[in-house]
C-alpha atoms as a PDB file:
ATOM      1  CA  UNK A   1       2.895 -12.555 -20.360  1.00  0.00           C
ATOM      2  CA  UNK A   2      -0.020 -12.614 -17.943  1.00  0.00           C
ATOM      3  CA  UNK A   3      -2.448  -9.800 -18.482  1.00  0.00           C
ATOM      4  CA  UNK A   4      -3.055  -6.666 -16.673  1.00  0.00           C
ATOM      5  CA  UNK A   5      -6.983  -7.953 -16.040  1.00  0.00           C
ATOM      6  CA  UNK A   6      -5.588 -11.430 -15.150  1.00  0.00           C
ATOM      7  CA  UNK A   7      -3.328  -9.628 -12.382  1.00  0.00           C
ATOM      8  CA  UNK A   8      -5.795  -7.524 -11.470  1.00  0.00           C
ATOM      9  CA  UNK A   9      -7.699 -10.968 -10.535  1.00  0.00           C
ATOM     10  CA  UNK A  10      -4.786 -12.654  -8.777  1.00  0.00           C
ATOM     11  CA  UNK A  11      -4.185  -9.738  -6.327  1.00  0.00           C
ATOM     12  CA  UNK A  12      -7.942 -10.104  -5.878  1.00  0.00           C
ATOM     13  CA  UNK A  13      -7.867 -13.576  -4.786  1.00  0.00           C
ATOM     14  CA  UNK A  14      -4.686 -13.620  -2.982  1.00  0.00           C
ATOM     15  CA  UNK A  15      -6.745 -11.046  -0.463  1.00  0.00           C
ATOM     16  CA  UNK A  16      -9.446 -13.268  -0.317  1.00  0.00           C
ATOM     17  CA  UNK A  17      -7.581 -16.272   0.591  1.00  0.00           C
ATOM     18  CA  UNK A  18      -6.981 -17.455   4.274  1.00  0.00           C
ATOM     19  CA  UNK A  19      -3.258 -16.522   4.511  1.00  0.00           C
ATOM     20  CA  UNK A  20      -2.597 -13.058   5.000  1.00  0.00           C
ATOM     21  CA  UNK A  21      -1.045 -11.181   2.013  1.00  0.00           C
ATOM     22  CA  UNK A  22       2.453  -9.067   2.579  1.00  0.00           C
ATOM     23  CA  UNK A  23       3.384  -7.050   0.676  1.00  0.00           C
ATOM     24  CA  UNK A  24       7.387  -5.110   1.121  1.00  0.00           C
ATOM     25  CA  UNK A  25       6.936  -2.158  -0.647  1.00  0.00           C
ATOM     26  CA  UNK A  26       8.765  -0.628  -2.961  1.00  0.00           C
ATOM     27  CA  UNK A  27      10.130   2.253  -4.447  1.00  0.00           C
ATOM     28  CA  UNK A  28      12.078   2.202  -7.899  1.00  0.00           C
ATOM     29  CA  UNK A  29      13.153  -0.733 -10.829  1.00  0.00           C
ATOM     30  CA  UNK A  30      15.952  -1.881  -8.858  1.00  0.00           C
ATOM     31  CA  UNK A  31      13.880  -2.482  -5.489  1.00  0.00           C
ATOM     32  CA  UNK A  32      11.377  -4.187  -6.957  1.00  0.00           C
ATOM     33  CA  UNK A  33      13.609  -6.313  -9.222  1.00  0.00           C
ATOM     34  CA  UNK A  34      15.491  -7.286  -5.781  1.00  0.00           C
ATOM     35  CA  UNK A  35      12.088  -8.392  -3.837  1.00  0.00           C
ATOM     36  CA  UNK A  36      10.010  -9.690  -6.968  1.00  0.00           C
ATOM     37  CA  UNK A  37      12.902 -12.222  -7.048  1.00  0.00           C
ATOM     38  CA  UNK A  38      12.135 -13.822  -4.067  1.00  0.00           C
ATOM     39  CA  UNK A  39      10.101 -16.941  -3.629  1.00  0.00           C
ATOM     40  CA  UNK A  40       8.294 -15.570  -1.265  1.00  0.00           C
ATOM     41  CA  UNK A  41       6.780 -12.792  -3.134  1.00  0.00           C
ATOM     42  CA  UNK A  42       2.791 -12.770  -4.481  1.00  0.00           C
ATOM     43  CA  UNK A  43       2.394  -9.615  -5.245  1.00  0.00           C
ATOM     44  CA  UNK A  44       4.450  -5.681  -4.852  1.00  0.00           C
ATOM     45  CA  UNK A  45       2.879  -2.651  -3.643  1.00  0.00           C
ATOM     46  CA  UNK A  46       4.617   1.192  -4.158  1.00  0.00           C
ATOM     47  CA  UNK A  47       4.921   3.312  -0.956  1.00  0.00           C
ATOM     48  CA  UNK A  48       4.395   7.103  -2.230  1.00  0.00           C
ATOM     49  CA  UNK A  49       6.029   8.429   0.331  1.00  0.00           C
ATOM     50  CA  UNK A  50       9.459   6.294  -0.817  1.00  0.00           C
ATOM     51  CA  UNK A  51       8.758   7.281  -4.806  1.00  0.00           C
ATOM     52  CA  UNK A  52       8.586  10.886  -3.695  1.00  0.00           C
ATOM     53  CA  UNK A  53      11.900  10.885  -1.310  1.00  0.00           C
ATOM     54  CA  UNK A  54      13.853   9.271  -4.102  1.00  0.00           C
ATOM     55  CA  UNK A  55      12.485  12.091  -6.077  1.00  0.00           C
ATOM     56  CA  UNK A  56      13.645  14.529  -3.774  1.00  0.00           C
ATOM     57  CA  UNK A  57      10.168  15.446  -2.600  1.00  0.00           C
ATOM     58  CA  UNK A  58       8.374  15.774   0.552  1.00  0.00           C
ATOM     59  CA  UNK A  59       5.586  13.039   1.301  1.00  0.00           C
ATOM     60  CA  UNK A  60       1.982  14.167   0.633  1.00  0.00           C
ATOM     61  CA  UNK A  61       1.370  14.872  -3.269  1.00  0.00           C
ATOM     62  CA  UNK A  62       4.220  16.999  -3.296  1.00  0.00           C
ATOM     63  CA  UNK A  63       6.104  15.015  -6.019  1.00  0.00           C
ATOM     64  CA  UNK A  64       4.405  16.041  -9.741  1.00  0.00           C
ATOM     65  CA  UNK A  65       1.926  13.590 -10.592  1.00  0.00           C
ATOM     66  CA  UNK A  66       3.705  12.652 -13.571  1.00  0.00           C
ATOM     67  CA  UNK A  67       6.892  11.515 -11.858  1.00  0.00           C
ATOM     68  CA  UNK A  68       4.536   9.293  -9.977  1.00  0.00           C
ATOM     69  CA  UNK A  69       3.084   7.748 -12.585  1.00  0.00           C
ATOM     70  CA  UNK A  70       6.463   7.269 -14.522  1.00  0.00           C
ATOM     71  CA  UNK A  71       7.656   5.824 -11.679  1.00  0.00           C
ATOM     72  CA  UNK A  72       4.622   3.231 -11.501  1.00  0.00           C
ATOM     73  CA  UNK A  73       5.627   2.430 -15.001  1.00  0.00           C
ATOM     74  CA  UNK A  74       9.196   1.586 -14.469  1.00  0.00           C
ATOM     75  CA  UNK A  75       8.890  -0.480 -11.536  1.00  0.00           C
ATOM     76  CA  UNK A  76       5.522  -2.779 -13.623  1.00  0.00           C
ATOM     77  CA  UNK A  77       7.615  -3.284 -16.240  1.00  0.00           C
ATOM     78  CA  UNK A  78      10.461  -4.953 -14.513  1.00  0.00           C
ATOM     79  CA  UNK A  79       7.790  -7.817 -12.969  1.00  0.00           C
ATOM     80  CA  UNK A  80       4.891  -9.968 -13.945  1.00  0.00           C
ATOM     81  CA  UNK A  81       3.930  -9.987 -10.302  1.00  0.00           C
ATOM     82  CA  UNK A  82       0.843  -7.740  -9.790  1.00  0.00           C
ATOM     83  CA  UNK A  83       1.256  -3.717  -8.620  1.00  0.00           C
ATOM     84  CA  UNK A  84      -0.575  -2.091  -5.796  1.00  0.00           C
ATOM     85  CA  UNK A  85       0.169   1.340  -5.995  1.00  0.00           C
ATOM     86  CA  UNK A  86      -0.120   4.197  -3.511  1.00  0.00           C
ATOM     87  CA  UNK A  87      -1.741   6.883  -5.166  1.00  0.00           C
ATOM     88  CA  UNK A  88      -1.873   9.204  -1.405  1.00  0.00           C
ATOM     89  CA  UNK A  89      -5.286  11.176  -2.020  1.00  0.00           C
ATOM     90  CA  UNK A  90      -5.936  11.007  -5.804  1.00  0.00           C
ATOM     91  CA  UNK A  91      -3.943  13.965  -6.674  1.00  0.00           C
ATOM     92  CA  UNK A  92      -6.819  16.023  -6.910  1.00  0.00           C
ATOM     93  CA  UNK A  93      -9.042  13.854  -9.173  1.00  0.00           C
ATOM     94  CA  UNK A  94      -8.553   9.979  -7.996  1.00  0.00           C
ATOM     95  CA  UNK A  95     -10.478   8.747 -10.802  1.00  0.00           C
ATOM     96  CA  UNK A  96      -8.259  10.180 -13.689  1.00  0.00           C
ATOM     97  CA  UNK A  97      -5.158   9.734 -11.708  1.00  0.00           C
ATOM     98  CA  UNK A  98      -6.463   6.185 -11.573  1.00  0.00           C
ATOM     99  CA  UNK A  99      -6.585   5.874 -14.810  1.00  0.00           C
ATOM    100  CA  UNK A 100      -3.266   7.530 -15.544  1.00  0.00           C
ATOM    101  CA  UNK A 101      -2.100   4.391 -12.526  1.00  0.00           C
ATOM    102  CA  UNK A 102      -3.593   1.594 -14.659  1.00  0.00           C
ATOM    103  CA  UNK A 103      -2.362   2.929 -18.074  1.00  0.00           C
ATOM    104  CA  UNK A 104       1.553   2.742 -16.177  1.00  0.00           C
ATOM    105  CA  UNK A 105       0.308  -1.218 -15.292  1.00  0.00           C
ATOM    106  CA  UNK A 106      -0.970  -1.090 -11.756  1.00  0.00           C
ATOM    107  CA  UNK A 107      -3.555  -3.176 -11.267  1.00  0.00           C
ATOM    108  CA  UNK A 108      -4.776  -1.878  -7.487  1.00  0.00           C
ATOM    109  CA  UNK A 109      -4.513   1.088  -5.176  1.00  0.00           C
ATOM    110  CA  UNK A 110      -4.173   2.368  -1.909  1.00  0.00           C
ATOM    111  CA  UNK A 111      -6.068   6.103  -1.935  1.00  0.00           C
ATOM    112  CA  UNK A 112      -6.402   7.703   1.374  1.00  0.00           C
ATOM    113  CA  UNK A 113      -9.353   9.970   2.803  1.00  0.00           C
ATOM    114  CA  UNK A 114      -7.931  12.533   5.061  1.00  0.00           C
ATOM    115  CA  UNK A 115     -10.642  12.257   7.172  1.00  0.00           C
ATOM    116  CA  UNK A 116     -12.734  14.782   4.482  1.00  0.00           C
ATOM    117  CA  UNK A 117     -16.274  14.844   5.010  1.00  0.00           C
ATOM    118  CA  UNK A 118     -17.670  10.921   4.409  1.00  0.00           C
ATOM    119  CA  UNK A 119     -19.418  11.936   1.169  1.00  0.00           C
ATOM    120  CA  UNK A 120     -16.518  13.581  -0.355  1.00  0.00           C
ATOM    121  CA  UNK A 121     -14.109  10.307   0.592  1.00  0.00           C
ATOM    122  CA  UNK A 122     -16.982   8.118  -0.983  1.00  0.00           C
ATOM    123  CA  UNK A 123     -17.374  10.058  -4.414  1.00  0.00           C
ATOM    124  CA  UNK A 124     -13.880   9.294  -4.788  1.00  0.00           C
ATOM    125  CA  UNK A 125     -13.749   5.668  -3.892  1.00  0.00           C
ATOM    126  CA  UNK A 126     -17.027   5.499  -6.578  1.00  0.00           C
ATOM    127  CA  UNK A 127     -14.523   7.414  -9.292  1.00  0.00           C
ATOM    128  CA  UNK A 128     -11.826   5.457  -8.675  1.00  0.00           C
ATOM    129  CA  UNK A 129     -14.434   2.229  -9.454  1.00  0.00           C
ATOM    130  CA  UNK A 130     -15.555   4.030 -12.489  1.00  0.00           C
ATOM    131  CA  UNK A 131     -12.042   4.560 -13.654  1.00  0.00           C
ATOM    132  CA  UNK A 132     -11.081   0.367 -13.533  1.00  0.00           C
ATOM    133  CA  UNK A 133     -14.651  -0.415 -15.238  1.00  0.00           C
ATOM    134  CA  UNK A 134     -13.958   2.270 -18.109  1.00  0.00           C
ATOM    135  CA  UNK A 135     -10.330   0.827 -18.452  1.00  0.00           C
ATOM    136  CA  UNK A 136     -11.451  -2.819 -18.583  1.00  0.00           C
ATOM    137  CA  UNK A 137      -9.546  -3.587 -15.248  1.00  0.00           C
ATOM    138  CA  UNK A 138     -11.091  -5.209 -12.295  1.00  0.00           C
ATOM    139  CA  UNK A 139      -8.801  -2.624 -10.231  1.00  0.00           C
ATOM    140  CA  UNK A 140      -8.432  -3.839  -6.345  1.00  0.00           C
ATOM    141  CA  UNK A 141      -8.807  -0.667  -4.047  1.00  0.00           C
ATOM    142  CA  UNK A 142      -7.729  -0.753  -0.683  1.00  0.00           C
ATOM    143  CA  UNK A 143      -9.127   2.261   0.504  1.00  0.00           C
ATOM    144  CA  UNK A 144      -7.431   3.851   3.568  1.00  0.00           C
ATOM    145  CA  UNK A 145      -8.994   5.812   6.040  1.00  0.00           C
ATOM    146  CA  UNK A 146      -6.934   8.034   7.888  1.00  0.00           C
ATOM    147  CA  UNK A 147      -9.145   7.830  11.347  1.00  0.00           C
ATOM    148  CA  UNK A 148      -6.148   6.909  13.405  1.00  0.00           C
ATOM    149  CA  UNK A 149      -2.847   8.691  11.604  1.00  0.00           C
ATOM    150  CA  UNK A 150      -5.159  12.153  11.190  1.00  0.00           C
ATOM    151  CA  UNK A 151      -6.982  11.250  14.540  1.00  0.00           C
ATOM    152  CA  UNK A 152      -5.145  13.234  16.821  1.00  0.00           C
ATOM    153  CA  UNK A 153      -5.996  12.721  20.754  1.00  0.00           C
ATOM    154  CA  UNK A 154      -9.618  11.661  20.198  1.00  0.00           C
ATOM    155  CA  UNK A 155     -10.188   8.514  22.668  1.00  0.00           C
ATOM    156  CA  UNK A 156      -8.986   5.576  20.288  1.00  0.00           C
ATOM    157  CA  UNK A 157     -12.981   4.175  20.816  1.00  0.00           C
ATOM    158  CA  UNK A 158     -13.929   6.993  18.579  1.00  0.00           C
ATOM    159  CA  UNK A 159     -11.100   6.309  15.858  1.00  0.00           C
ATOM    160  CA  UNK A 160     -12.729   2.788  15.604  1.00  0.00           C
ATOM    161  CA  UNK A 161     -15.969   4.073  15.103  1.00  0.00           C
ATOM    162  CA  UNK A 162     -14.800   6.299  12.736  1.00  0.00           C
ATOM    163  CA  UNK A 163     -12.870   3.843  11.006  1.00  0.00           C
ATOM    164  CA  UNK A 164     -15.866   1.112  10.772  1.00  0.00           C
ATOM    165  CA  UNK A 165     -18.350   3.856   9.273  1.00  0.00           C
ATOM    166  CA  UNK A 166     -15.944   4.842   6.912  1.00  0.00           C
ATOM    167  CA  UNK A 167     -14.635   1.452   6.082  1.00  0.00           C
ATOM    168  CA  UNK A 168     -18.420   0.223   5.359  1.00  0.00           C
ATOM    169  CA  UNK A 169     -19.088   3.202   3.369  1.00  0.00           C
ATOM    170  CA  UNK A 170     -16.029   2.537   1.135  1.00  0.00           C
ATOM    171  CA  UNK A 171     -17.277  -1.536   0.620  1.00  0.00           C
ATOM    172  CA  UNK A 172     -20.853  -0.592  -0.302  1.00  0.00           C
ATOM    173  CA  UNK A 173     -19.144   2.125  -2.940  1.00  0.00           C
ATOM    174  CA  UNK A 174     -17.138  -0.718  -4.499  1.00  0.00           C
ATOM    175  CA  UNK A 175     -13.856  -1.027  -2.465  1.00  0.00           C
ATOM    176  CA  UNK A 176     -12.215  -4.525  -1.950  1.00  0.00           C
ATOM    177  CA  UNK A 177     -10.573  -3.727   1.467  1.00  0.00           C
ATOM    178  CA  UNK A 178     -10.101  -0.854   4.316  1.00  0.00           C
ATOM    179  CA  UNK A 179      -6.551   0.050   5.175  1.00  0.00           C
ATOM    180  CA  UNK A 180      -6.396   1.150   8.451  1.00  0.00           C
ATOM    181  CA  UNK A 181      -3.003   2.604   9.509  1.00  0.00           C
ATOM    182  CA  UNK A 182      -1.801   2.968  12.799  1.00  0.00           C
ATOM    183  CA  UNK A 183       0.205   1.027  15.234  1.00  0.00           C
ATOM    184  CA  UNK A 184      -2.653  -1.500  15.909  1.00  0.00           C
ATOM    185  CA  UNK A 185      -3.551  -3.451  19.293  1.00  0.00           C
ATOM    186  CA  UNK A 186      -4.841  -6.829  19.259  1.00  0.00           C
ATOM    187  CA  UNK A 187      -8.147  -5.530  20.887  1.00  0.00           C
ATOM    188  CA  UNK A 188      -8.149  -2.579  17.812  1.00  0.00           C
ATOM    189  CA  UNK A 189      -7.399  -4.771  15.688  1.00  0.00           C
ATOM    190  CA  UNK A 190     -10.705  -7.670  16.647  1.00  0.00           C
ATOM    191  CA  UNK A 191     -13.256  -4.388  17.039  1.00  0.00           C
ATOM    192  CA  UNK A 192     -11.969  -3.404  13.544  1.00  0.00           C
ATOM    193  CA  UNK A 193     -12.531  -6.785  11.549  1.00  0.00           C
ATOM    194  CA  UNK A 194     -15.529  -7.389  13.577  1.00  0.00           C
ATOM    195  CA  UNK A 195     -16.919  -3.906  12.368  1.00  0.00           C
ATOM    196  CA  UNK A 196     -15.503  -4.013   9.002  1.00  0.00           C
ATOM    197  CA  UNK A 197     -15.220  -7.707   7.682  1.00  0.00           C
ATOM    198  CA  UNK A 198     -13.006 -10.893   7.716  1.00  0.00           C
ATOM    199  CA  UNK A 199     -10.618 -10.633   5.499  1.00  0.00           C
ATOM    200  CA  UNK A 200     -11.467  -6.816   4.348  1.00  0.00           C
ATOM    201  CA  UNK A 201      -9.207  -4.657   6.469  1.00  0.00           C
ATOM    202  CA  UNK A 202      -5.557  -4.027   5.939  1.00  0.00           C
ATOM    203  CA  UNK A 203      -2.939  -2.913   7.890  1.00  0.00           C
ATOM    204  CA  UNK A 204       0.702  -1.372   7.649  1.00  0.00           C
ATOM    205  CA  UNK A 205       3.625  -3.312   9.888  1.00  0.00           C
ATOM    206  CA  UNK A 206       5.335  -0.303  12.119  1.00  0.00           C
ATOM    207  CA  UNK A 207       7.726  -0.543  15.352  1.00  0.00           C
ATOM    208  CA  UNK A 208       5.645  -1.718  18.256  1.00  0.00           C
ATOM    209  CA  UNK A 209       2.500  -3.508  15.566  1.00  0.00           C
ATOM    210  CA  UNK A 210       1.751  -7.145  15.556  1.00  0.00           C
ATOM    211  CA  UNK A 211       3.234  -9.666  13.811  1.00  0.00           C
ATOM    212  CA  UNK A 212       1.864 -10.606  10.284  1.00  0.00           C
ATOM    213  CA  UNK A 213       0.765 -14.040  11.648  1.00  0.00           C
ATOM    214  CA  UNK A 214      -0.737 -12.441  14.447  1.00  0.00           C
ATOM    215  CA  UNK A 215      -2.646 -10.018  12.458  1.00  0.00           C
ATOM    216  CA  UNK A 216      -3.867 -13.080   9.937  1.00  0.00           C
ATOM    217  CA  UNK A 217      -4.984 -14.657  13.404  1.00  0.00           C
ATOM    218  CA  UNK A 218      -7.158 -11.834  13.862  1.00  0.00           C
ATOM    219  CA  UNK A 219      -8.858 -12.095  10.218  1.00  0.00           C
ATOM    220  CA  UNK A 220      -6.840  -9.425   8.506  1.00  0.00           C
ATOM    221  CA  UNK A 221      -6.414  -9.883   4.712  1.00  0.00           C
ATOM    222  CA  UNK A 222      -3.256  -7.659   3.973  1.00  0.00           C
ATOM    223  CA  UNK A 223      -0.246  -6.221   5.590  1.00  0.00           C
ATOM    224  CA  UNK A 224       2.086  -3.721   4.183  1.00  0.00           C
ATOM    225  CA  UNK A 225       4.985  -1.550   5.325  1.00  0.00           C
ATOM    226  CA  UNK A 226       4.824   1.817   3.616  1.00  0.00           C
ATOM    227  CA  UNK A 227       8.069   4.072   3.967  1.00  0.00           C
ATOM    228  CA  UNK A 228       9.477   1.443   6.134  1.00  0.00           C
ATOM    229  CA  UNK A 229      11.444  -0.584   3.624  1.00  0.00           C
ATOM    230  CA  UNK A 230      12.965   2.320   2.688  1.00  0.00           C
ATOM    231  CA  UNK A 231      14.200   3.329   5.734  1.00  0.00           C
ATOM    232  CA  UNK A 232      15.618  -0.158   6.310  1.00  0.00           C
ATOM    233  CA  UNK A 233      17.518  -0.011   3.720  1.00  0.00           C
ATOM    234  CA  UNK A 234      18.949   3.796   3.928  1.00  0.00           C
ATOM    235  CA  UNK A 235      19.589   2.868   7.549  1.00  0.00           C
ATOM    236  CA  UNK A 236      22.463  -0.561   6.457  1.00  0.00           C
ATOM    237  CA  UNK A 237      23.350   1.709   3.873  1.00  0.00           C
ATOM    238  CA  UNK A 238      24.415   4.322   6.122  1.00  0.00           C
ATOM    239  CA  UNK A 239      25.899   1.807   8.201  1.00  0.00           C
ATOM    240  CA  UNK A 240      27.805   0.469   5.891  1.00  0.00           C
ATOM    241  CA  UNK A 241      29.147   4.311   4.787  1.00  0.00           C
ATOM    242  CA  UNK A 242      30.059   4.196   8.135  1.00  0.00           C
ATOM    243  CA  UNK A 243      31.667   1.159   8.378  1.00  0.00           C
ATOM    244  CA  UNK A 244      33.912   2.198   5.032  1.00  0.00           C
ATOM    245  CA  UNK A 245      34.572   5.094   6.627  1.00  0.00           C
ATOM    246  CA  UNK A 246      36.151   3.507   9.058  1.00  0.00           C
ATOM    247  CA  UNK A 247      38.628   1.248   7.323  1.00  0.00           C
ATOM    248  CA  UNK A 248      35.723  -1.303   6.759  1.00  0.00           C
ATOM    249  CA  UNK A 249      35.184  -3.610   3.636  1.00  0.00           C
ATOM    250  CA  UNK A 250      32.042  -4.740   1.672  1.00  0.00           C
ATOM    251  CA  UNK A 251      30.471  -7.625   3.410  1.00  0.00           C
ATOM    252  CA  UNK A 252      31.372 -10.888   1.490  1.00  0.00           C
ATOM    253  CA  UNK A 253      27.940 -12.141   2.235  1.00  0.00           C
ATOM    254  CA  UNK A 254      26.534  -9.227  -0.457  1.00  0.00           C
ATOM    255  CA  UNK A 255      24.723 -10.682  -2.998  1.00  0.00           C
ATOM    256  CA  UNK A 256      24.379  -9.706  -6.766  1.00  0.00           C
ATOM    257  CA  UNK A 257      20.902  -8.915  -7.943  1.00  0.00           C
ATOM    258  CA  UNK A 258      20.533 -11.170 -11.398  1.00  0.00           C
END
């Protein structure tokens, strides 16, 4: 079994390396079972968004923190393959709920600001630090800043300014990388890892984004998909409700999952 520190290092590395890292999210056992068993898959990351609809729950910390972290737990214990998990805002205390993460196996996070005041965002970015020291984890945090999804019509210049203060604040307080989501230009995109660093911003994949290899082009170190994966999937199974609905069969190209 490789250990949660040696994980912790591997997800490290494979954000330092040249190629870009993606990352399909995920949201249970059985959805990470079916992408960790892929050959093309470094590394899984949780999208809270997904855990909390399969919960019934509204996006946002409205799922019970617990749930999260049991969730955590159930999908790092069907794979060796290291765990980035979205822990939205901290749940009201980011460094405990941090702790709570890396006690259910995670070995990074995503934790986003909400555009509070920068001081505020950067004590927790510092406790969330504290939390993998204390734990004996060398926990990878992506932290997200929220200056283009919480931006609202502010010229998109000031969203990258925003996002490059915020982003170097986060670094100098111990973050590995800056997730910046948002449908992101080429142009946005160059500004960002200019302001930021090579290979320390991250981005989401959305309808109407780059490609991955464009984005590694640019010098971005991760891409992820949040609630998208999810959607995919409800979407073919709907489809295929749809298609059974109407006289229709299971496709004889379905695969088993073991």
């Amino acid at each position: 079994m490789t250990t949660q520190q040696e994980k912790a290092q591997t997800l490290a590395a494979l954000h330092a390396a040249p190629e870009i890292l993606r990352v399909v999210n995920v949201w249970d056992a059985v959805s990470a079972s079916a992408v960790a068993a892929l050959p093309g898959t470094k590394a899984l990351a949780t999208a809270g968004h997904s855990i909390a609809a399969s919960h019934g729950y509204a996006d946002g910390e409205q799922i019970p923190l617990d749930l999260m972290i049991a969730a955590i737990q159930r999908i790092t214990a069907v794979t060796d393959l290291p765990v980035s998990t979205d822990l939205d805002a901290g749940f009201g205390d980011a460094g405990e709920t941090t702790r709570r993460a890396i006690g259910a196996g995670s070995v990074g996070a995503n934790v986003e600001d909400r555009l509070k005041p920068l001081s505020e965002a950067v004590a927790a970015v510092e406790a969330i630090v504290r939390a993998g020291e204390a734990e004996g984890v060398p926990f990878v945090l992506n932290a997200r800043t929220d200056a283009f999804v919480r931006g609202g019509d502010r010229p998109a210049a000031e969203s990258v300014a925003d996002a490059i203060e915020r982003g170097r604040a986060y670094l100098d307080a111990g973050a590995d990388l800056v997730f910046v989501p948002g449908v992101l230009d080429a142009d946005v995109t160059r500004q960002l890892v200019e302001g930021i660093g090579h290979r320390k911003v991250s981005v989401i994949g959305l309808p109407g984004a780059l490609t991955a290899a464009e984005y590694e082009a640019l010098g971005v170190a991760r891409i992820s998909y949040g609630p998208m994966t999810q959607r995919v999937a409800l979407t073919a199974l709907q489809d295929l409700a749809t298609d059974l609905y109407a006289d229709g069969v299971i496709p004889a190209s379905t695969r088993p999952l073991n």
